[in-house]
PDB file of N, CA and C in Angstrom:
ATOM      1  N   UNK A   1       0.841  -1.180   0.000  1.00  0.00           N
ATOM      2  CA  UNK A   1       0.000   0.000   0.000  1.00  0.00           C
ATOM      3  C   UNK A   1       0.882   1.237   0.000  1.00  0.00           C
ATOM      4  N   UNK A   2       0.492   2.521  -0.896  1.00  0.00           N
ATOM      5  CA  UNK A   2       1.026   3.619  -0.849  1.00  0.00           C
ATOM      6  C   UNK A   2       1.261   4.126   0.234  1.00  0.00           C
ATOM      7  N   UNK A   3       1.801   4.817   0.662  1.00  0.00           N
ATOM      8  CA  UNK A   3       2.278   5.915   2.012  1.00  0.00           C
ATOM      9  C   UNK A   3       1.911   7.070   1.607  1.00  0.00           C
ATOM     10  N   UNK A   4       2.634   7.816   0.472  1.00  0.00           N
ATOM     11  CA  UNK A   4       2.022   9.324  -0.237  1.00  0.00           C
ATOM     12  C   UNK A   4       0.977   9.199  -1.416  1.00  0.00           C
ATOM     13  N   UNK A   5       0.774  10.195  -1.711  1.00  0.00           N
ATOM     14  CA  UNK A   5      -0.120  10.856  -2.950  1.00  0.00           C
ATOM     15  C   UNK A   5       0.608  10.195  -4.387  1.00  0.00           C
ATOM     16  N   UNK A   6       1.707  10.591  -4.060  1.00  0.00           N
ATOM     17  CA  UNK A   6       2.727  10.460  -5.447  1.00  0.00           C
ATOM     18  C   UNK A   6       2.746   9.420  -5.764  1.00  0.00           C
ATOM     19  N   UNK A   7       3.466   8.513  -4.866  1.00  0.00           N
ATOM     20  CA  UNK A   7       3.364   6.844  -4.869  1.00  0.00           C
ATOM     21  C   UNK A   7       1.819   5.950  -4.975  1.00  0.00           C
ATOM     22  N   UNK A   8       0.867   6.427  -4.468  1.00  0.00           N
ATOM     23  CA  UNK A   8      -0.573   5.853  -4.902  1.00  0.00           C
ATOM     24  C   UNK A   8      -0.770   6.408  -6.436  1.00  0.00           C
ATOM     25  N   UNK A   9      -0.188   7.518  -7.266  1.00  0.00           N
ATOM     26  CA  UNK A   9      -0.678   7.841  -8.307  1.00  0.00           C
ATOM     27  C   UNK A   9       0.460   7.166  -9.157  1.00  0.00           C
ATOM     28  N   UNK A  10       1.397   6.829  -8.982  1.00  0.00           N
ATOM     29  CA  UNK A  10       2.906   5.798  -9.532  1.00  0.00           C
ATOM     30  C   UNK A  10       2.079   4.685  -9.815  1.00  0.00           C
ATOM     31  N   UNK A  11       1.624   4.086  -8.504  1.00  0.00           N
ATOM     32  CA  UNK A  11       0.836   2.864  -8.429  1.00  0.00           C
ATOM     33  C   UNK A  11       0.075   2.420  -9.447  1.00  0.00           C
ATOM     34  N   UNK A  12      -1.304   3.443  -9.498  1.00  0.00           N
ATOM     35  CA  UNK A  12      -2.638   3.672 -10.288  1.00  0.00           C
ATOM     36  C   UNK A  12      -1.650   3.669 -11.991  1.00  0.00           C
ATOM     37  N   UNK A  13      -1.098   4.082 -12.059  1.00  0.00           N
ATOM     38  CA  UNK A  13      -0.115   4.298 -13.697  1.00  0.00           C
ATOM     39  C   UNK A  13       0.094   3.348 -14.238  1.00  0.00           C
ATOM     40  N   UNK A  14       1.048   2.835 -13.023  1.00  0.00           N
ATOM     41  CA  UNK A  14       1.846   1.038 -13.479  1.00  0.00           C
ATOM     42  C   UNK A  14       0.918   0.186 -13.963  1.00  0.00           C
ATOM     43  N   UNK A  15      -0.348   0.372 -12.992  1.00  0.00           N
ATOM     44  CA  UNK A  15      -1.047  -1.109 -13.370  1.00  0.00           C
ATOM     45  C   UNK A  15      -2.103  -0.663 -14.719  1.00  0.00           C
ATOM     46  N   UNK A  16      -2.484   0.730 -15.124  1.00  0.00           N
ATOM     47  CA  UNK A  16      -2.683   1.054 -16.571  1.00  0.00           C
ATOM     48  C   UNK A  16      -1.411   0.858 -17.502  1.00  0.00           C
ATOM     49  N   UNK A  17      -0.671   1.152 -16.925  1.00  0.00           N
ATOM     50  CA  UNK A  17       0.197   0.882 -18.189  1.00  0.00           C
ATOM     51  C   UNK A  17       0.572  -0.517 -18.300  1.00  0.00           C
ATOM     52  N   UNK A  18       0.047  -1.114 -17.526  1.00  0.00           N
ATOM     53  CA  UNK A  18       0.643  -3.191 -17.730  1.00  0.00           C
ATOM     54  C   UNK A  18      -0.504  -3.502 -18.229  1.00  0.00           C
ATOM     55  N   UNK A  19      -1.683  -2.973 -18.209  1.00  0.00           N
ATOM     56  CA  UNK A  19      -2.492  -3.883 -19.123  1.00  0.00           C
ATOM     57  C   UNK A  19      -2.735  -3.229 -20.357  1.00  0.00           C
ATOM     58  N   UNK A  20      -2.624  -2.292 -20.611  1.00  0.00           N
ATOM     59  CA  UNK A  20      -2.153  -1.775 -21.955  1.00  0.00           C
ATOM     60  C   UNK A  20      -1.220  -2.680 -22.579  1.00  0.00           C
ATOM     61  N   UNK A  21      -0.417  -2.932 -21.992  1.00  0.00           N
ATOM     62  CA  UNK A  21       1.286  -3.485 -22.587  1.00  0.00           C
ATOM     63  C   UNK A  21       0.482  -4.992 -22.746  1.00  0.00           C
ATOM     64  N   UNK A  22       0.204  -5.627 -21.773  1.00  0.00           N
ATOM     65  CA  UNK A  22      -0.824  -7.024 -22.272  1.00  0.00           C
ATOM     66  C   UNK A  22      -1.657  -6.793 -23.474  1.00  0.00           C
ATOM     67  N   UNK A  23      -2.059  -5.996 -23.363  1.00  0.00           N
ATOM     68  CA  UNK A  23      -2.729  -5.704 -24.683  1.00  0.00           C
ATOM     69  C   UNK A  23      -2.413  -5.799 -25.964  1.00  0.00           C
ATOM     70  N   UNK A  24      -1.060  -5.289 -26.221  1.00  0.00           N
ATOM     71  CA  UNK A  24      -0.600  -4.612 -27.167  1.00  0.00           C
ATOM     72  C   UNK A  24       0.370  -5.823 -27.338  1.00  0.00           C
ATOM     73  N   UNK A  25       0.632  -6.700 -26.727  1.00  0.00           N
ATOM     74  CA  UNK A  25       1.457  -7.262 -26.792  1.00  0.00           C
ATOM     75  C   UNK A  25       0.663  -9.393 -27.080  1.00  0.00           C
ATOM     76  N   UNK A  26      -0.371  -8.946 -26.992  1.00  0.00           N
ATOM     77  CA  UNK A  26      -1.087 -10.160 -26.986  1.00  0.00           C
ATOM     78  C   UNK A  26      -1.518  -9.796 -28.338  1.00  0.00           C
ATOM     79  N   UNK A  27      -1.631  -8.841 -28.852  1.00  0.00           N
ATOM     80  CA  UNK A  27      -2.532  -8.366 -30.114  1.00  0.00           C
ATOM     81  C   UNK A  27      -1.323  -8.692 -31.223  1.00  0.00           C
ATOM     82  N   UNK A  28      -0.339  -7.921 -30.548  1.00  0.00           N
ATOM     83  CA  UNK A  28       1.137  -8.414 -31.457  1.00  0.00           C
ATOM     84  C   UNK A  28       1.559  -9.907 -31.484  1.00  0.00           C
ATOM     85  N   UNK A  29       1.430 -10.431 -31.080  1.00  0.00           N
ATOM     86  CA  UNK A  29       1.556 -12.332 -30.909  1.00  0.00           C
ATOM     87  C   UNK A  29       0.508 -12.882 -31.767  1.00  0.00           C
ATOM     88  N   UNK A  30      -0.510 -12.385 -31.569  1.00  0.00           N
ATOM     89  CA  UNK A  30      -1.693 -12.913 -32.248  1.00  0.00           C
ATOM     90  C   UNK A  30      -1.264 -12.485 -34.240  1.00  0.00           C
ATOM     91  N   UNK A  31      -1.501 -11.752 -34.051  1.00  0.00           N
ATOM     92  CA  UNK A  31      -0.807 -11.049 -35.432  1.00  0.00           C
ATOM     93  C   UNK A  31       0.486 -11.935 -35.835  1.00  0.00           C
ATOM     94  N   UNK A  32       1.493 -12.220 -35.449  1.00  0.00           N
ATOM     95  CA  UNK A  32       2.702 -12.728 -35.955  1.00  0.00           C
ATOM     96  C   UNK A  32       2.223 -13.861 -36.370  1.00  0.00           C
ATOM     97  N   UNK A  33       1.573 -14.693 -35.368  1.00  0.00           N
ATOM     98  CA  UNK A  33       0.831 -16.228 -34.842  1.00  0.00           C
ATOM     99  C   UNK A  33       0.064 -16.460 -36.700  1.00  0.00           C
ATOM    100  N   UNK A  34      -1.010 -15.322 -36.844  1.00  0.00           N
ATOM    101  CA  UNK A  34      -1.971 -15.305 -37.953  1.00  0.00           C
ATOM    102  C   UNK A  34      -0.824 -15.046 -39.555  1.00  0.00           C
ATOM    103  N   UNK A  35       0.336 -14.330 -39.448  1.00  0.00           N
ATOM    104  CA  UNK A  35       1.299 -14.485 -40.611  1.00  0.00           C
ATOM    105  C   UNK A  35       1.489 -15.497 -40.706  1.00  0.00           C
ATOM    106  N   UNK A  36       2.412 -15.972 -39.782  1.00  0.00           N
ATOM    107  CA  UNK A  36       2.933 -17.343 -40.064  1.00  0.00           C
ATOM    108  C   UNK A  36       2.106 -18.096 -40.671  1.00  0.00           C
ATOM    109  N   UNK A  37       0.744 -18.662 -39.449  1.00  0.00           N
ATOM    110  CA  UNK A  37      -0.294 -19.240 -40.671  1.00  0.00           C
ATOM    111  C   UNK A  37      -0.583 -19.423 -42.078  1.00  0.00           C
ATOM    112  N   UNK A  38      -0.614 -18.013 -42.822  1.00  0.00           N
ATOM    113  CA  UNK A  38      -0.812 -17.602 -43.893  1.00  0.00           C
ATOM    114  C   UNK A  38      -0.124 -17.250 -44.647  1.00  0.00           C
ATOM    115  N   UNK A  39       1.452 -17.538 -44.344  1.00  0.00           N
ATOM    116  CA  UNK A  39       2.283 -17.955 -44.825  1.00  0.00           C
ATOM    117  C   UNK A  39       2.601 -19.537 -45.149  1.00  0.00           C
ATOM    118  N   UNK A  40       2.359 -20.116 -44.389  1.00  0.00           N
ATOM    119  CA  UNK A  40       2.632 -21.307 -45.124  1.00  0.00           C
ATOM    120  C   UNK A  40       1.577 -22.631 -45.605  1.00  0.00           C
ATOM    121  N   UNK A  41       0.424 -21.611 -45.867  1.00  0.00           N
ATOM    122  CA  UNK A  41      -0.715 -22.284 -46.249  1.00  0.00           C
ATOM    123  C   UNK A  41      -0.728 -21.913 -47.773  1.00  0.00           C
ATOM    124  N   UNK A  42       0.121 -20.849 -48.019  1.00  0.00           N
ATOM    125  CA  UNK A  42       0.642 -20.118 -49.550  1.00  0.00           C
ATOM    126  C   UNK A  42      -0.409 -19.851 -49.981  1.00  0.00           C
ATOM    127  N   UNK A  43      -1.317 -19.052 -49.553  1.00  0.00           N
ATOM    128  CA  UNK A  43      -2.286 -18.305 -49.699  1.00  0.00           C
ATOM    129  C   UNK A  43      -1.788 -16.699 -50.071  1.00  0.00           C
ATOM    130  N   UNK A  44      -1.798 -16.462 -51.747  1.00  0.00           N
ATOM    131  CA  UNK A  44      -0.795 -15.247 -52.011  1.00  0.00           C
ATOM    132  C   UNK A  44      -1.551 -13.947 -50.699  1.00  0.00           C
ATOM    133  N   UNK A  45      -2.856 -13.856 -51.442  1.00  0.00           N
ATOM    134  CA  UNK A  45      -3.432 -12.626 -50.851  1.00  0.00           C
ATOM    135  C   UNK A  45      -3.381 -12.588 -49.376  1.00  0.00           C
ATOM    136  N   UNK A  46      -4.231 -13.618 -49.233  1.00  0.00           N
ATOM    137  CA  UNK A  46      -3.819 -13.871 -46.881  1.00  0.00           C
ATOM    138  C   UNK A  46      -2.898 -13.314 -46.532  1.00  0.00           C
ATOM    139  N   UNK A  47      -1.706 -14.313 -47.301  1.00  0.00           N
ATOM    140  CA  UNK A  47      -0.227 -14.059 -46.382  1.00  0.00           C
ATOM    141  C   UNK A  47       0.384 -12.850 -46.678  1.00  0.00           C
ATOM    142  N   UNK A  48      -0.015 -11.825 -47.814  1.00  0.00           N
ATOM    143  CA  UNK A  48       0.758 -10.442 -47.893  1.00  0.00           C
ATOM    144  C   UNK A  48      -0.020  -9.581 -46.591  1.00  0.00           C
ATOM    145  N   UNK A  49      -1.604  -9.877 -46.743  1.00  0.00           N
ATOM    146  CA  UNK A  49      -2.359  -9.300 -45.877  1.00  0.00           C
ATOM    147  C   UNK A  49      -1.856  -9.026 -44.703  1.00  0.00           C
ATOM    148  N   UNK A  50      -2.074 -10.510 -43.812  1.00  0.00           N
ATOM    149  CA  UNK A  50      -1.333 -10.853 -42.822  1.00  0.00           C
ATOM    150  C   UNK A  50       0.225 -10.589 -42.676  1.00  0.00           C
ATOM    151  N   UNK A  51       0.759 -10.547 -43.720  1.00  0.00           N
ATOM    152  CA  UNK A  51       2.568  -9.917 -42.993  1.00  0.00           C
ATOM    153  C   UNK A  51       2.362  -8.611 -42.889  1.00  0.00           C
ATOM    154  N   UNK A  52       1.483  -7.845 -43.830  1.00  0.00           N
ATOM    155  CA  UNK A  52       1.611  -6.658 -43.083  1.00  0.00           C
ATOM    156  C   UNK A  52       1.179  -5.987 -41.944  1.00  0.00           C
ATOM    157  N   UNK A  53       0.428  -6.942 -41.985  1.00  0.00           N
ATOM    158  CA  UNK A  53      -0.827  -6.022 -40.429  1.00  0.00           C
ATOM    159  C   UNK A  53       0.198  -6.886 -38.933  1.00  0.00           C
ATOM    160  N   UNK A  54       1.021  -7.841 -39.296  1.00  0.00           N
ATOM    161  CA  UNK A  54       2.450  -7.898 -38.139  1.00  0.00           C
ATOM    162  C   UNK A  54       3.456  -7.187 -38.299  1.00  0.00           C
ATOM    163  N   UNK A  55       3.874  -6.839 -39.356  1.00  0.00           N
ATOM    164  CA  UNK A  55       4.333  -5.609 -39.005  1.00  0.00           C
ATOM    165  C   UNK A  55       4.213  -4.866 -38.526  1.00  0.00           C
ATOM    166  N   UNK A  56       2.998  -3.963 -38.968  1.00  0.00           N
ATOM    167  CA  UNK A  56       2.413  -2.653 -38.489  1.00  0.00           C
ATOM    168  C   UNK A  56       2.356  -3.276 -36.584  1.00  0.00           C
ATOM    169  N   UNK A  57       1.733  -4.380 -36.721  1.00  0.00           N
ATOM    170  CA  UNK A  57       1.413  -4.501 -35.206  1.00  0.00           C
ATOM    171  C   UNK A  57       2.639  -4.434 -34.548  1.00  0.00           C
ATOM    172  N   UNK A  58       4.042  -5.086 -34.826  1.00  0.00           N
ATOM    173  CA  UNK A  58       5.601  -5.511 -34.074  1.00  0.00           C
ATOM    174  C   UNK A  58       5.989  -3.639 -33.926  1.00  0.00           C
ATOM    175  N   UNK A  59       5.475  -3.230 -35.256  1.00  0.00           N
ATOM    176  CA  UNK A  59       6.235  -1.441 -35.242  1.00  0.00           C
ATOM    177  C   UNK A  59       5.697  -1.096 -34.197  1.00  0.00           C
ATOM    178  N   UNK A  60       4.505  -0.513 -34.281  1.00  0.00           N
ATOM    179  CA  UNK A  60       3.565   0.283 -32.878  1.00  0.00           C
ATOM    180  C   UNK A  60       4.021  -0.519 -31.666  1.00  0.00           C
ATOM    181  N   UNK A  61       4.318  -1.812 -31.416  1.00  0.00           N
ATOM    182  CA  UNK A  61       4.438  -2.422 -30.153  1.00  0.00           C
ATOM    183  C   UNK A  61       5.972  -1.702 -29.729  1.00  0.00           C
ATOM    184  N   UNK A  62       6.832  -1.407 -31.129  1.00  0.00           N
ATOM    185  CA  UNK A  62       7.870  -0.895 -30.517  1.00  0.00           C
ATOM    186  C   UNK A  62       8.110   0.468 -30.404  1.00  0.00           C
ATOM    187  N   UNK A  63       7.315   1.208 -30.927  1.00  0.00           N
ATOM    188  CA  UNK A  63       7.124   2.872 -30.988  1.00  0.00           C
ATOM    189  C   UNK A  63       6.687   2.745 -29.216  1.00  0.00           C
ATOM    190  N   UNK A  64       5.700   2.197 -29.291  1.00  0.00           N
ATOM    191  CA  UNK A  64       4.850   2.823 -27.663  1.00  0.00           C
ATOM    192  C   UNK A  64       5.869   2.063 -26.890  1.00  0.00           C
ATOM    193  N   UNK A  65       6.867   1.014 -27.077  1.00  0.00           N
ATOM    194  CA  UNK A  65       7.910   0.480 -25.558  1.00  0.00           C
ATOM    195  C   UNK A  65       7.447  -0.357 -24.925  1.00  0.00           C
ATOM    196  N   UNK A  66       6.542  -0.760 -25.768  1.00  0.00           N
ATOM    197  CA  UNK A  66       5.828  -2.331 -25.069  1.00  0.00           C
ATOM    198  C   UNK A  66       6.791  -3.306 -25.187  1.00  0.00           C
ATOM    199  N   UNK A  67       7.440  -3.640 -26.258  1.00  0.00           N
ATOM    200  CA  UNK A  67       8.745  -4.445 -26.953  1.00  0.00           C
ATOM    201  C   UNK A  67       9.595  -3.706 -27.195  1.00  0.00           C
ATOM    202  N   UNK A  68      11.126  -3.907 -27.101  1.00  0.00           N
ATOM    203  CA  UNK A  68      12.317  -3.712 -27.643  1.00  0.00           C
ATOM    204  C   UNK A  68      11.825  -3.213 -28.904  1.00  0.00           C
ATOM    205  N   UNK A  69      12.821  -2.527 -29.314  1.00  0.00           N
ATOM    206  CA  UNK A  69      13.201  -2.175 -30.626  1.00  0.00           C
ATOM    207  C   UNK A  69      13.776  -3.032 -31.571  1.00  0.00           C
ATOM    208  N   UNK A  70      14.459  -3.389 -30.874  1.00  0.00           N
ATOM    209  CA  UNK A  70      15.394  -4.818 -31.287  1.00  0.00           C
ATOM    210  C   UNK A  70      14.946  -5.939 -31.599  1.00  0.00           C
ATOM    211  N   UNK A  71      13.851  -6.057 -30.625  1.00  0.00           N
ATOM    212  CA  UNK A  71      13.189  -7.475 -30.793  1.00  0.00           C
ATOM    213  C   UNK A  71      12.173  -7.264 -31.885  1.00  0.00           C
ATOM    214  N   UNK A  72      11.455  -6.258 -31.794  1.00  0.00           N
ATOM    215  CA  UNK A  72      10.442  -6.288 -33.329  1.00  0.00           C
ATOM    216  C   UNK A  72      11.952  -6.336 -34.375  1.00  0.00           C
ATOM    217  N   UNK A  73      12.406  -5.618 -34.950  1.00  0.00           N
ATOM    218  CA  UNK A  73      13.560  -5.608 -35.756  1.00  0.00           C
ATOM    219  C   UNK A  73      13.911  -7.503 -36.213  1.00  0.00           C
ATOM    220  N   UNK A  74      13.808  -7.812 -35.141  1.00  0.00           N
ATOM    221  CA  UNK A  74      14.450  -9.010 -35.484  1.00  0.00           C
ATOM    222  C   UNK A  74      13.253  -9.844 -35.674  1.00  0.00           C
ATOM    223  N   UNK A  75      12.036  -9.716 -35.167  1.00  0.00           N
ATOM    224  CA  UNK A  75      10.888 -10.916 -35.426  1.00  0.00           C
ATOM    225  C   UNK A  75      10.163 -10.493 -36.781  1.00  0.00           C
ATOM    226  N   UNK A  76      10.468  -8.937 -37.566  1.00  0.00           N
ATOM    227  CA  UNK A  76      10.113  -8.263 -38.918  1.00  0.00           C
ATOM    228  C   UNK A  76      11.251  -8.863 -39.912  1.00  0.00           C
ATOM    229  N   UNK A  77      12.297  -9.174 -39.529  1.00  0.00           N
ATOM    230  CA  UNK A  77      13.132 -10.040 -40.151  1.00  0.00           C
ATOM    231  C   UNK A  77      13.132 -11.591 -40.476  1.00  0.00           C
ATOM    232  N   UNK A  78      13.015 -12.322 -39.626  1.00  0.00           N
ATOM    233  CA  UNK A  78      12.703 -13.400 -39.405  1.00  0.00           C
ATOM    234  C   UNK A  78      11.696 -13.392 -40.142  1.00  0.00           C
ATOM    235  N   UNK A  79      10.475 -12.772 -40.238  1.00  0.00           N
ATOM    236  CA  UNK A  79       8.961 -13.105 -40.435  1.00  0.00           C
ATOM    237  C   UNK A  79       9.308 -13.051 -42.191  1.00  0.00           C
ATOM    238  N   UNK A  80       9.655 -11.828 -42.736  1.00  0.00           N
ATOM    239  CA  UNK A  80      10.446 -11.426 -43.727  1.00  0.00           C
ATOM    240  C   UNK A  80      11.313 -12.641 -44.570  1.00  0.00           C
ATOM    241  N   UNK A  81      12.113 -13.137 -43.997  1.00  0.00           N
ATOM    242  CA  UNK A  81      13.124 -13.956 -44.651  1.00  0.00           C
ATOM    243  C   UNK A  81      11.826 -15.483 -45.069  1.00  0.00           C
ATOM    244  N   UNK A  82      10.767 -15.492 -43.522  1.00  0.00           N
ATOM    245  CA  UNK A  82       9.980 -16.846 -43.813  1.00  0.00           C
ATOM    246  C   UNK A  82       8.743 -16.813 -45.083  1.00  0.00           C
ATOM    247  N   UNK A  83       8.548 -15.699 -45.415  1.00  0.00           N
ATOM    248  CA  UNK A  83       7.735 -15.222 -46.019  1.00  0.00           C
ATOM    249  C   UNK A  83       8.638 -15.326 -47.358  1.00  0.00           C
ATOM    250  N   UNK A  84       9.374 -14.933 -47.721  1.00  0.00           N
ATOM    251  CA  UNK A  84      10.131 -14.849 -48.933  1.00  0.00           C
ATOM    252  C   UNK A  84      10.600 -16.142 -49.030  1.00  0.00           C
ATOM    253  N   UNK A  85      10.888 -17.198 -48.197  1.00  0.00           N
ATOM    254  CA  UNK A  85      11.154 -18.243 -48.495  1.00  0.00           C
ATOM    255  C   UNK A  85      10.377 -19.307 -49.028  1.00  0.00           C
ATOM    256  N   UNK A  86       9.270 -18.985 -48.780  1.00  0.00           N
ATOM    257  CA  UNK A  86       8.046 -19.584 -48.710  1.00  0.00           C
ATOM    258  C   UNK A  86       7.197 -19.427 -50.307  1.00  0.00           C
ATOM    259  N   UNK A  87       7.044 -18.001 -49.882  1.00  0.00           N
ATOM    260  CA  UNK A  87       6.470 -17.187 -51.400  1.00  0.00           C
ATOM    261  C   UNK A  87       7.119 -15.918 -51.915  1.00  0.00           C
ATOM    262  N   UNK A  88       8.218 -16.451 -52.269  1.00  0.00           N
ATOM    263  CA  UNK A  88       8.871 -14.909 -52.707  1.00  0.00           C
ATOM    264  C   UNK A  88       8.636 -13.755 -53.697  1.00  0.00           C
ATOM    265  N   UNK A  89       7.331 -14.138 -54.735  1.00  0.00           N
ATOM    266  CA  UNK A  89       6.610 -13.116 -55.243  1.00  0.00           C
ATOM    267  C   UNK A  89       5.276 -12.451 -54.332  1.00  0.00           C
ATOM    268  N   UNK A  90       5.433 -13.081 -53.748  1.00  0.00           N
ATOM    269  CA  UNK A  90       3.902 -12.536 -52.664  1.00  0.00           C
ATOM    270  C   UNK A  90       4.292 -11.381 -51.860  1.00  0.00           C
ATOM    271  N   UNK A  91       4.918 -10.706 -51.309  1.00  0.00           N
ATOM    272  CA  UNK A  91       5.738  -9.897 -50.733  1.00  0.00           C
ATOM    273  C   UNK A  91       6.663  -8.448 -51.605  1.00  0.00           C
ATOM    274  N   UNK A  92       5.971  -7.522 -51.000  1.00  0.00           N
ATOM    275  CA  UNK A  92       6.550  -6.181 -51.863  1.00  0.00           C
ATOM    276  C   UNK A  92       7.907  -6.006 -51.755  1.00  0.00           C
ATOM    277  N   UNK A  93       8.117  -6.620 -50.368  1.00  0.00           N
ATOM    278  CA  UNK A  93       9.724  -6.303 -49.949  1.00  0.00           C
ATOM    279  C   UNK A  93      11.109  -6.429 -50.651  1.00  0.00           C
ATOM    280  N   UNK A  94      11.634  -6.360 -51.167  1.00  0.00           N
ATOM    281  CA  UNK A  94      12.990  -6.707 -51.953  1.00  0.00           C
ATOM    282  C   UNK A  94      13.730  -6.991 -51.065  1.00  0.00           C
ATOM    283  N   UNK A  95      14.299  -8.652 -51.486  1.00  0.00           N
ATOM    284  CA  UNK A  95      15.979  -9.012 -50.710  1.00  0.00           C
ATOM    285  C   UNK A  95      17.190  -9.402 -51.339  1.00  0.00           C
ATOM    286  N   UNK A  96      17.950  -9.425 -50.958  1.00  0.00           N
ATOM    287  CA  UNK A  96      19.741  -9.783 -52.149  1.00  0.00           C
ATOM    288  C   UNK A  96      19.467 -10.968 -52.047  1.00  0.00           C
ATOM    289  N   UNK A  97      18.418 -12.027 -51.535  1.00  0.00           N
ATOM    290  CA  UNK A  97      18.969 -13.730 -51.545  1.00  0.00           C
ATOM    291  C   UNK A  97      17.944 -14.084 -52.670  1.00  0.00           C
ATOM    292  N   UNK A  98      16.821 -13.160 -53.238  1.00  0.00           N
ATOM    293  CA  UNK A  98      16.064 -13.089 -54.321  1.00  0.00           C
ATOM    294  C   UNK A  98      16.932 -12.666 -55.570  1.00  0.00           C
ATOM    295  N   UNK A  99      17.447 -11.470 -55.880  1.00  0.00           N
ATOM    296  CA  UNK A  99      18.484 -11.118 -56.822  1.00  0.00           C
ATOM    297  C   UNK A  99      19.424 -12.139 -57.419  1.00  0.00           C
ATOM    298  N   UNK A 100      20.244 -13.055 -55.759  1.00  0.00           N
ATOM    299  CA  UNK A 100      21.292 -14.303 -56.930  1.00  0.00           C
ATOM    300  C   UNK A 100      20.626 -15.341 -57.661  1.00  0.00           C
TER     301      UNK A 100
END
């Protein structure tokens, strides 16, 4: 239990800002969860659909500091490389392992 004003309103913050972050962060899982899917069911339209709306979801999770920076970076990569491996005309993205 708080002692001051300050610390009961610290309090009241934290626990809005943790279920926000559950939020945002369950919404982002779900999203990656639904690419993958639709990635390797090679469904052209689905799976462009779906990689982008994990993106968009991994970016915002890392703009607002719910996730690393780093870690979206690297699961937009990953997702990226599985997607192009998979269906490499389905995807707007350009990579050098498409080019050789």
């Amino acid at each position: 239990m708080a002692n001051k004003r300050q610390s009961a309103k610290r309090a009241r913050q934290s626990v809005k800002k943790q279920e926000r972050n559950v939020a945002v962060k369950s919404a982002t899982k779900t999203a990656v969860k639904r690419a993958i899917e639709a990635v390797q069911t090679k469904d052209m339209g689905k799976a462009k659909e779906a990689y982008l709306a994990a993106v968009r979801a991994l970016s915002k999770a890392a703009s607002k500091g719910t996730i690393p920076k780093t870690r979206a970076s690297r699961k937009i990569g990953r997702l990226t490389l599985l997607a192009k491996k998979i269906l490499p005309e389905a995807l707007p993205v350009k990579s050098s392992a498409a080019k050789k």
